[in-house]
PDB file of N, CA and C in Angstrom:
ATOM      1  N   UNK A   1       9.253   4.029 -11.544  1.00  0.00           N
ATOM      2  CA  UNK A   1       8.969   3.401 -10.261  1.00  0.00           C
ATOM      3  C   UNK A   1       7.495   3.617  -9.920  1.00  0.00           C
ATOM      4  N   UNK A   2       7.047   2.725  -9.174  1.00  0.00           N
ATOM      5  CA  UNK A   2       5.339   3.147  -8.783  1.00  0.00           C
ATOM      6  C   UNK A   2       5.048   3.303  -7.671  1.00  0.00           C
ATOM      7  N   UNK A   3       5.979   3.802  -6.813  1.00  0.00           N
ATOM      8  CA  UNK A   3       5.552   3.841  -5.509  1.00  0.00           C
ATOM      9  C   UNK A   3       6.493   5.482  -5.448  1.00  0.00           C
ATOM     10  N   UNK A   4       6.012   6.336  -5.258  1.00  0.00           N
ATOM     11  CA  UNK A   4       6.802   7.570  -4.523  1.00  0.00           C
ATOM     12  C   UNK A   4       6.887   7.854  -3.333  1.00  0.00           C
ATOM     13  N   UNK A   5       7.977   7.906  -2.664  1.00  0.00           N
ATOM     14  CA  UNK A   5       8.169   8.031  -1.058  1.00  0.00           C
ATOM     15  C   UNK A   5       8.420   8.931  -0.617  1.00  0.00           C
ATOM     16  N   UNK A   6       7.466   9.368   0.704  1.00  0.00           N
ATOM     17  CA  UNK A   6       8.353  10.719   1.086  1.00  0.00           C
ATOM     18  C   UNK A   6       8.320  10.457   2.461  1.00  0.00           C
ATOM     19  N   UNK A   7       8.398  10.943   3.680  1.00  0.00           N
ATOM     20  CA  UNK A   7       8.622  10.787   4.949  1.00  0.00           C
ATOM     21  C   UNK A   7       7.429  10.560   5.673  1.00  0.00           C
ATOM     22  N   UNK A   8       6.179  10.903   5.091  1.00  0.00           N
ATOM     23  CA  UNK A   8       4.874  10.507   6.002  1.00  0.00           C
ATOM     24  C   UNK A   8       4.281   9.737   4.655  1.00  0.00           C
ATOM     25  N   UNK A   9       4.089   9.672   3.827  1.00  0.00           N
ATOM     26  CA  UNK A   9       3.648   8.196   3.065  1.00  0.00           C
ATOM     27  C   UNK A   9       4.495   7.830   1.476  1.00  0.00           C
ATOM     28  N   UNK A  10       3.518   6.565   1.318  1.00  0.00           N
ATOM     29  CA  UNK A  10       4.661   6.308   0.507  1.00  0.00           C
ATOM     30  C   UNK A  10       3.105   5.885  -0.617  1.00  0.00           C
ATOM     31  N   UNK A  11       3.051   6.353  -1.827  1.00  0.00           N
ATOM     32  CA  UNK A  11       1.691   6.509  -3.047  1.00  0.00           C
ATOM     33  C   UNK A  11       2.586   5.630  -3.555  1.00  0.00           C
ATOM     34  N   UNK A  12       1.326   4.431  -3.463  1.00  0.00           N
ATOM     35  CA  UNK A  12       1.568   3.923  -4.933  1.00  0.00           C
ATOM     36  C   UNK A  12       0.790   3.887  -6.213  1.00  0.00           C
ATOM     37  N   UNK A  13       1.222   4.203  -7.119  1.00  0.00           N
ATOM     38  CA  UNK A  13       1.082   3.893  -8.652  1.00  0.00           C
ATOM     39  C   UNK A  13       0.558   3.236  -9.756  1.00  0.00           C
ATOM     40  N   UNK A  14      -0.434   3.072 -10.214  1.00  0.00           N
ATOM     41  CA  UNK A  14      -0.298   1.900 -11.714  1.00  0.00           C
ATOM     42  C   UNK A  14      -0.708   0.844 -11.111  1.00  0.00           C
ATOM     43  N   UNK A  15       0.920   0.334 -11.555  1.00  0.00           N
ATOM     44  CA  UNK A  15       1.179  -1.575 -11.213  1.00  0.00           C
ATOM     45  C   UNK A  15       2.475  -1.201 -10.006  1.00  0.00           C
ATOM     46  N   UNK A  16       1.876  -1.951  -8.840  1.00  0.00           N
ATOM     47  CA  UNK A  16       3.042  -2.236  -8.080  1.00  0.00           C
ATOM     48  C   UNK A  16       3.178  -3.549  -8.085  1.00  0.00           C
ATOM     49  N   UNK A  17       4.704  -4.093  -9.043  1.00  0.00           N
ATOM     50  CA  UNK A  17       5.241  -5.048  -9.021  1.00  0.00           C
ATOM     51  C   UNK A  17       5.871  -5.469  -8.300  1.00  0.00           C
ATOM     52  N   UNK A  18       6.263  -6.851  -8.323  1.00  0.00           N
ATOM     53  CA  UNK A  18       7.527  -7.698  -6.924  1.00  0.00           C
ATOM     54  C   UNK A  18       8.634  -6.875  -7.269  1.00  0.00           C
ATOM     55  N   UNK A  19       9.076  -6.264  -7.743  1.00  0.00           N
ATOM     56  CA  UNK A  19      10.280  -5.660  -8.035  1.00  0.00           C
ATOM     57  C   UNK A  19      10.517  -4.795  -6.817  1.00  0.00           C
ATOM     58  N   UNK A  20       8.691  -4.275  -6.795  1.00  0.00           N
ATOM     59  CA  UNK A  20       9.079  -3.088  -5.217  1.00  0.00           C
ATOM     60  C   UNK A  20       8.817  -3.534  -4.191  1.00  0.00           C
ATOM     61  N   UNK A  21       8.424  -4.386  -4.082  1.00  0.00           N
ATOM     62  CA  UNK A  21       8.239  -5.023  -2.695  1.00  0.00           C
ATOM     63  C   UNK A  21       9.587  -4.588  -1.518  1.00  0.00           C
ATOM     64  N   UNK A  22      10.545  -5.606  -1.909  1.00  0.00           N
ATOM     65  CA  UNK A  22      11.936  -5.106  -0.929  1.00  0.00           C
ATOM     66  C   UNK A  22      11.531  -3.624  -0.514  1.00  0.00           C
ATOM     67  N   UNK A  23      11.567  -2.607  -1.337  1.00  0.00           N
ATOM     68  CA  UNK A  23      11.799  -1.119  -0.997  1.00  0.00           C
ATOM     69  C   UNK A  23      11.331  -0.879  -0.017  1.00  0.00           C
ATOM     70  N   UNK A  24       9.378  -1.117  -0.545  1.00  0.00           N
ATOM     71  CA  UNK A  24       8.383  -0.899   0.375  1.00  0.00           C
ATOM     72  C   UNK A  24       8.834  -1.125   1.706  1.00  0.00           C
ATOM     73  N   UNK A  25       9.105  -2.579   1.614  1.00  0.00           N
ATOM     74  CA  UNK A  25       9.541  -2.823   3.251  1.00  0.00           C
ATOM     75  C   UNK A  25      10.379  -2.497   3.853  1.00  0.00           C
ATOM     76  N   UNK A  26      11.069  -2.081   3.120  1.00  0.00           N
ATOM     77  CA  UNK A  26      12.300  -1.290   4.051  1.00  0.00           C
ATOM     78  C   UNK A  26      11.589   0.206   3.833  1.00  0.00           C
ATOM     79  N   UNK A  27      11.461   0.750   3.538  1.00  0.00           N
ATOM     80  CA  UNK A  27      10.396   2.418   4.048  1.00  0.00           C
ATOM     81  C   UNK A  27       9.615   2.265   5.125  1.00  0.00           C
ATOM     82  N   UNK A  28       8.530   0.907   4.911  1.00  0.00           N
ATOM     83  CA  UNK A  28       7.647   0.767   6.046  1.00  0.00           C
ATOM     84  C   UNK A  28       8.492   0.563   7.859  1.00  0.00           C
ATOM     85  N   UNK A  29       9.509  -0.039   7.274  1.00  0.00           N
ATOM     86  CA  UNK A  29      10.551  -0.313   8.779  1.00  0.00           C
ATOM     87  C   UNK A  29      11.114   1.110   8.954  1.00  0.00           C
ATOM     88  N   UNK A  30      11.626   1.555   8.245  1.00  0.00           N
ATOM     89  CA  UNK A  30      11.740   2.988   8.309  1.00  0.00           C
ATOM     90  C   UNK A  30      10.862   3.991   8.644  1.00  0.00           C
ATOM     91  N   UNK A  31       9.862   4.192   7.793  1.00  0.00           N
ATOM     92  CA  UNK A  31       9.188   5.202   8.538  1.00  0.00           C
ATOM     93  C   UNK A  31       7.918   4.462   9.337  1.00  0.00           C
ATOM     94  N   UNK A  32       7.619   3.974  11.040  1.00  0.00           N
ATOM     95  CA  UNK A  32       6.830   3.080  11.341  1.00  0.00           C
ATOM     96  C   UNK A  32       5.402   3.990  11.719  1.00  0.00           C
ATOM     97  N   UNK A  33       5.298   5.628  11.197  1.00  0.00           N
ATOM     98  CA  UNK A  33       3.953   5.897  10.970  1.00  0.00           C
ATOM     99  C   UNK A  33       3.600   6.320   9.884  1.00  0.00           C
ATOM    100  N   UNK A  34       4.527   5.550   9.169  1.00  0.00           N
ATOM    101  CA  UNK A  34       3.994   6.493   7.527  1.00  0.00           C
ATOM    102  C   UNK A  34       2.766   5.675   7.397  1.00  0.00           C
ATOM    103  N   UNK A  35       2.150   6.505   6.092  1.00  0.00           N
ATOM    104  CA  UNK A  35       0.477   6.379   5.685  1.00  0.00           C
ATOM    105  C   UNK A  35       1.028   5.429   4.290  1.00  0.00           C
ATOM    106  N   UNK A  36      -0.081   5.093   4.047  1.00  0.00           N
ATOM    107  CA  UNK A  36      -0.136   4.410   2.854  1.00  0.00           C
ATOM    108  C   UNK A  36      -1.370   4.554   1.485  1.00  0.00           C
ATOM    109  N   UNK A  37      -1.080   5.952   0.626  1.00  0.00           N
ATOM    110  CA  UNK A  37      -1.525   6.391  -0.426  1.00  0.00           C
ATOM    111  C   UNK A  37      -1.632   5.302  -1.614  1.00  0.00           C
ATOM    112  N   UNK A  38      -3.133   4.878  -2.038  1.00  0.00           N
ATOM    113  CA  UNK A  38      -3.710   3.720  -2.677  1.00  0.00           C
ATOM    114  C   UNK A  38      -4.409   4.473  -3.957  1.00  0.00           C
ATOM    115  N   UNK A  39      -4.449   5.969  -3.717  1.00  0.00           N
ATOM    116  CA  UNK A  39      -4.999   6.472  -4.767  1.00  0.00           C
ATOM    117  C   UNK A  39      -5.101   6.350  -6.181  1.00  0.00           C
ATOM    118  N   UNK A  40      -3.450   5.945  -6.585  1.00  0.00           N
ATOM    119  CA  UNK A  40      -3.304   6.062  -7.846  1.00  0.00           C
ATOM    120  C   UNK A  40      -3.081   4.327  -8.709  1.00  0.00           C
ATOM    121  N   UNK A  41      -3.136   3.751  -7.478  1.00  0.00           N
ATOM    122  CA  UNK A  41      -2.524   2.237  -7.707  1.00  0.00           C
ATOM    123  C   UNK A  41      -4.013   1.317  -8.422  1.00  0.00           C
ATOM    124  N   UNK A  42      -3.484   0.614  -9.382  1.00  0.00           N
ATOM    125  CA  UNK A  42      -4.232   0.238 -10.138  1.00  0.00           C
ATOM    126  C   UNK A  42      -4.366  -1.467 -10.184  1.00  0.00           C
ATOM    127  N   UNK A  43      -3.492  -1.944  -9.667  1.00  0.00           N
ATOM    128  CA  UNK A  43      -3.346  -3.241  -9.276  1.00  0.00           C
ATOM    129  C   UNK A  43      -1.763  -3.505  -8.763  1.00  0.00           C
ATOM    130  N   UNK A  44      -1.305  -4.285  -7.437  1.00  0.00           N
ATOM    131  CA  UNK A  44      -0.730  -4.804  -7.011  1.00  0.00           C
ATOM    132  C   UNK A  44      -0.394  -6.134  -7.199  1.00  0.00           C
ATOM    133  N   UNK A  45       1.158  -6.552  -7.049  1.00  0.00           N
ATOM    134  CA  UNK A  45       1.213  -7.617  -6.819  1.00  0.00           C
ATOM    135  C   UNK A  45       1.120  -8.508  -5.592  1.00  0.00           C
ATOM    136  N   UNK A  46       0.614  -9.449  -5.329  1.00  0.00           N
ATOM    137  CA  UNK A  46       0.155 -10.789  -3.811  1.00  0.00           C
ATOM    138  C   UNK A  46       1.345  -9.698  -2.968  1.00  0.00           C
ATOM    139  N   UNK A  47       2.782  -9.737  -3.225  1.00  0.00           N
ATOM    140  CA  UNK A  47       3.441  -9.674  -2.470  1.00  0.00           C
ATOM    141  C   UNK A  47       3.791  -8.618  -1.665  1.00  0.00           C
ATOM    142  N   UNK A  48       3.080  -7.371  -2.754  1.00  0.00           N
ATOM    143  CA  UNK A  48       2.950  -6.323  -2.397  1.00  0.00           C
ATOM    144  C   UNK A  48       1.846  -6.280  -1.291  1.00  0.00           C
ATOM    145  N   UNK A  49       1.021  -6.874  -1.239  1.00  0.00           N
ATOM    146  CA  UNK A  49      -0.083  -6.802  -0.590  1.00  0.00           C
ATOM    147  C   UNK A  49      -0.044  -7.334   0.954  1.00  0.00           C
ATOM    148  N   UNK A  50       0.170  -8.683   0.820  1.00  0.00           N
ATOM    149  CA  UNK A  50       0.652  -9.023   1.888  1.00  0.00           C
ATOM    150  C   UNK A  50       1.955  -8.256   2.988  1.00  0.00           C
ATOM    151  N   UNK A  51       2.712  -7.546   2.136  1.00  0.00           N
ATOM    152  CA  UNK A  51       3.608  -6.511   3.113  1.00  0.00           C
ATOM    153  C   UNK A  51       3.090  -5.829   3.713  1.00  0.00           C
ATOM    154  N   UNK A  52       1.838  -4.867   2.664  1.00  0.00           N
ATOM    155  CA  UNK A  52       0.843  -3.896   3.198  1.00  0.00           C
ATOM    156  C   UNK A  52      -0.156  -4.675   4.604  1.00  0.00           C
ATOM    157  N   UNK A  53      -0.439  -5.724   4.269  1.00  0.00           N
ATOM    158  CA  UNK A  53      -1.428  -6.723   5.375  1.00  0.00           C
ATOM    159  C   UNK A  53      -0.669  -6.706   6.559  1.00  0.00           C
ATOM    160  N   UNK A  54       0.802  -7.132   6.378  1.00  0.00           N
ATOM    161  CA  UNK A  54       1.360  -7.550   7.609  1.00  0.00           C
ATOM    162  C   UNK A  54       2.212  -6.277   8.241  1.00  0.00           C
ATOM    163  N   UNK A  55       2.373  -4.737   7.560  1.00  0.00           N
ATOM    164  CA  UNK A  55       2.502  -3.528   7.774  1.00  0.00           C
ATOM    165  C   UNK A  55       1.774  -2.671   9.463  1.00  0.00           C
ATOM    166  N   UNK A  56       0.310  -3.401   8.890  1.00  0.00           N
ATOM    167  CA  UNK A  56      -1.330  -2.598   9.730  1.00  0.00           C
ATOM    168  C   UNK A  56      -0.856  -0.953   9.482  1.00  0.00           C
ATOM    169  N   UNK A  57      -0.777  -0.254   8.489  1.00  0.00           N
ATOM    170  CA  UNK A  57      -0.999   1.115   8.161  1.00  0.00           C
ATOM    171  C   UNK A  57      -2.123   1.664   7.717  1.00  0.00           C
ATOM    172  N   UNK A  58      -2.398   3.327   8.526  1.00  0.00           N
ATOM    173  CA  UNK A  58      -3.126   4.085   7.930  1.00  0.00           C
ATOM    174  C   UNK A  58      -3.305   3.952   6.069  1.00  0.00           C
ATOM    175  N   UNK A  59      -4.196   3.744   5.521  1.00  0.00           N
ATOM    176  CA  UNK A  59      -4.589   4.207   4.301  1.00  0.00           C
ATOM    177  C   UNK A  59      -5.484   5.314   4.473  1.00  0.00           C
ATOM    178  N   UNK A  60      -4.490   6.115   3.546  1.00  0.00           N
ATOM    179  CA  UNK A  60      -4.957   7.557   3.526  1.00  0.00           C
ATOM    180  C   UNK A  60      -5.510   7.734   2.391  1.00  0.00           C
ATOM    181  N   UNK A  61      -5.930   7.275   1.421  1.00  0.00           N
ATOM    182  CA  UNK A  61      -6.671   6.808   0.030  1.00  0.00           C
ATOM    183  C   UNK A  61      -6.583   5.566  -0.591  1.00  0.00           C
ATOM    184  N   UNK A  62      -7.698   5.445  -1.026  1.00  0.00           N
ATOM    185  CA  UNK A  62      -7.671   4.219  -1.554  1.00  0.00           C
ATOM    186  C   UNK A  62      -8.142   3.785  -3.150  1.00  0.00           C
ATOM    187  N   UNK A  63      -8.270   2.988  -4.129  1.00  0.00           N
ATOM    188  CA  UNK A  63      -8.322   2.940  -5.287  1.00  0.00           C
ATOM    189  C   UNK A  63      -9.685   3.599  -5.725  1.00  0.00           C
ATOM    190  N   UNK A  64      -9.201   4.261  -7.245  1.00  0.00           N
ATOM    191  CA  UNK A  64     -10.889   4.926  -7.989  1.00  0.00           C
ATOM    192  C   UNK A  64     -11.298   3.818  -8.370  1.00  0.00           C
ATOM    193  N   UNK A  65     -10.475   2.538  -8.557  1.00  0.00           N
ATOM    194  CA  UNK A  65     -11.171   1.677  -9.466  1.00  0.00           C
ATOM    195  C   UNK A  65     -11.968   0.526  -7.991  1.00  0.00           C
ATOM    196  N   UNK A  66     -13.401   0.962  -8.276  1.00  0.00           N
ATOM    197  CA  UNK A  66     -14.150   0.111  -7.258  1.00  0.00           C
ATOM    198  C   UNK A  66     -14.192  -1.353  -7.689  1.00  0.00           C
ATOM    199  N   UNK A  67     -13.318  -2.365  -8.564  1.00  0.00           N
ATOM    200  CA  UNK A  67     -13.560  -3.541  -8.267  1.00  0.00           C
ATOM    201  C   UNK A  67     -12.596  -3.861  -7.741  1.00  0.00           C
ATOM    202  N   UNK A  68     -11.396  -3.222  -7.941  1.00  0.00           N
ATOM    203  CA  UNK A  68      -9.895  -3.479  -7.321  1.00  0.00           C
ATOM    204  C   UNK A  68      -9.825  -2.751  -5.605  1.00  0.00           C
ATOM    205  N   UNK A  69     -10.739  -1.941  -5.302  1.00  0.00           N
ATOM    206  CA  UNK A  69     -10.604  -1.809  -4.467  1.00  0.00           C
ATOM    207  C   UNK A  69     -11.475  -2.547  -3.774  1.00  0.00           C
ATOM    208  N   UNK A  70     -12.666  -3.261  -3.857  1.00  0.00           N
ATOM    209  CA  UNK A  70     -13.651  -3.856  -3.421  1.00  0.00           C
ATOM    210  C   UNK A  70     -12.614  -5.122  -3.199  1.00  0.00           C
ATOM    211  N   UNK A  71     -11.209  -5.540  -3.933  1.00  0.00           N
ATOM    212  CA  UNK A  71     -10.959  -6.971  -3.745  1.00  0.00           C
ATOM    213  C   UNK A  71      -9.230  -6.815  -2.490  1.00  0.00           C
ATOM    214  N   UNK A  72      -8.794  -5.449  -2.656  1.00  0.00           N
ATOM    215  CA  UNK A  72      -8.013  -5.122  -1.087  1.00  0.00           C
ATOM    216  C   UNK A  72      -8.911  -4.583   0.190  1.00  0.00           C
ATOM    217  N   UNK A  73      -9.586  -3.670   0.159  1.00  0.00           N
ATOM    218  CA  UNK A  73     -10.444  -3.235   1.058  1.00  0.00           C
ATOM    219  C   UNK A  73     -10.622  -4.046   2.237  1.00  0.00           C
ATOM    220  N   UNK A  74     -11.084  -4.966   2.170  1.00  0.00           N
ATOM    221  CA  UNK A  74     -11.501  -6.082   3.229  1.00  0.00           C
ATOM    222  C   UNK A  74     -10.404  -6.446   4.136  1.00  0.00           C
ATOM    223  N   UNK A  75      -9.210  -6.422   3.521  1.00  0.00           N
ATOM    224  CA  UNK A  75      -7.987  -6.963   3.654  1.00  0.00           C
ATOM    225  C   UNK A  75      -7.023  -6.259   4.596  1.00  0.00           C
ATOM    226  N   UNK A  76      -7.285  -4.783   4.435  1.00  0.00           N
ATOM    227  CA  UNK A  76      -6.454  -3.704   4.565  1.00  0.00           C
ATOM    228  C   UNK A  76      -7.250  -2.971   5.658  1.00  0.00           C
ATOM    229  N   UNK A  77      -8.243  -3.120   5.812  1.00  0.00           N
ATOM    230  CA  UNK A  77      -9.130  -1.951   6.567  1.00  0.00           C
ATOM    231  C   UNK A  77      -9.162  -2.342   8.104  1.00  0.00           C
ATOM    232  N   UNK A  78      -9.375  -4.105   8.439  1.00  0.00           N
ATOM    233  CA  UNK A  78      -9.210  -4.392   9.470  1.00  0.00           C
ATOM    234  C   UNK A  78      -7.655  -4.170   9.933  1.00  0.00           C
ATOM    235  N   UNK A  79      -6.954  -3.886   9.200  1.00  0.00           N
ATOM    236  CA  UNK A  79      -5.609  -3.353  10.023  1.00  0.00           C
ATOM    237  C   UNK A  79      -5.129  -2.225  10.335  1.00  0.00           C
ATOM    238  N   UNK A  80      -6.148  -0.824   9.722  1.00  0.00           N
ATOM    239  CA  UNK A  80      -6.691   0.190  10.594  1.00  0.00           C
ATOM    240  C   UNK A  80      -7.238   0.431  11.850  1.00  0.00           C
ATOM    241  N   UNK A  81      -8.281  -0.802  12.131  1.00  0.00           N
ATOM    242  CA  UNK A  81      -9.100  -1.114  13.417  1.00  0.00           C
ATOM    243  C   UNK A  81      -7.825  -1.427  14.035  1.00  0.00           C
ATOM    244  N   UNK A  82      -6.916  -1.904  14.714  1.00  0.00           N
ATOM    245  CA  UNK A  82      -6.381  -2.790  14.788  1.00  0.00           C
ATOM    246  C   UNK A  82      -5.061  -1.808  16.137  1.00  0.00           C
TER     247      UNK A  82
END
């Protein structure tokens, strides 16, 4: 699995595929201040992303890889402000 959940965030992994999407969203409805750990995640799928977009959660790390993060960043950060 690429997302590990625990009660204040939920890290994702690698590749987060459509496979996890459902989960995600049901954790995010579940826990409505969990954080969202980007540390280890290496690319997402659209759908994943857009959950995260329409979420507005803390990111509490975000990707080592600066082109993948240079292409969520923008996306994700104004829903910190927010």
């Amino acid at each position: 699995m690429a997302i590990d959940y625990s009660e204040e965030r939920a890290v994702l992994k690698s590749l987060v595929t459509i496979q996890e999407v459902d989960d995600l969203q049901e954790w995010l409805i579940a826990h409505p201040q969990g954080e969202i750990d980007l540390g280890e995640c290496e690319h997402m799928h659209t759908a994943a992303l857009q959950t995260l977009t329409s979420a507005r959660r803390m990111i509490s790390a975000w990707p080592s890889d600066t082109s993948f993060r240079g292409w969520i960043e923008p996306l994700l950060v104004k829903q910190e402000a927010q």
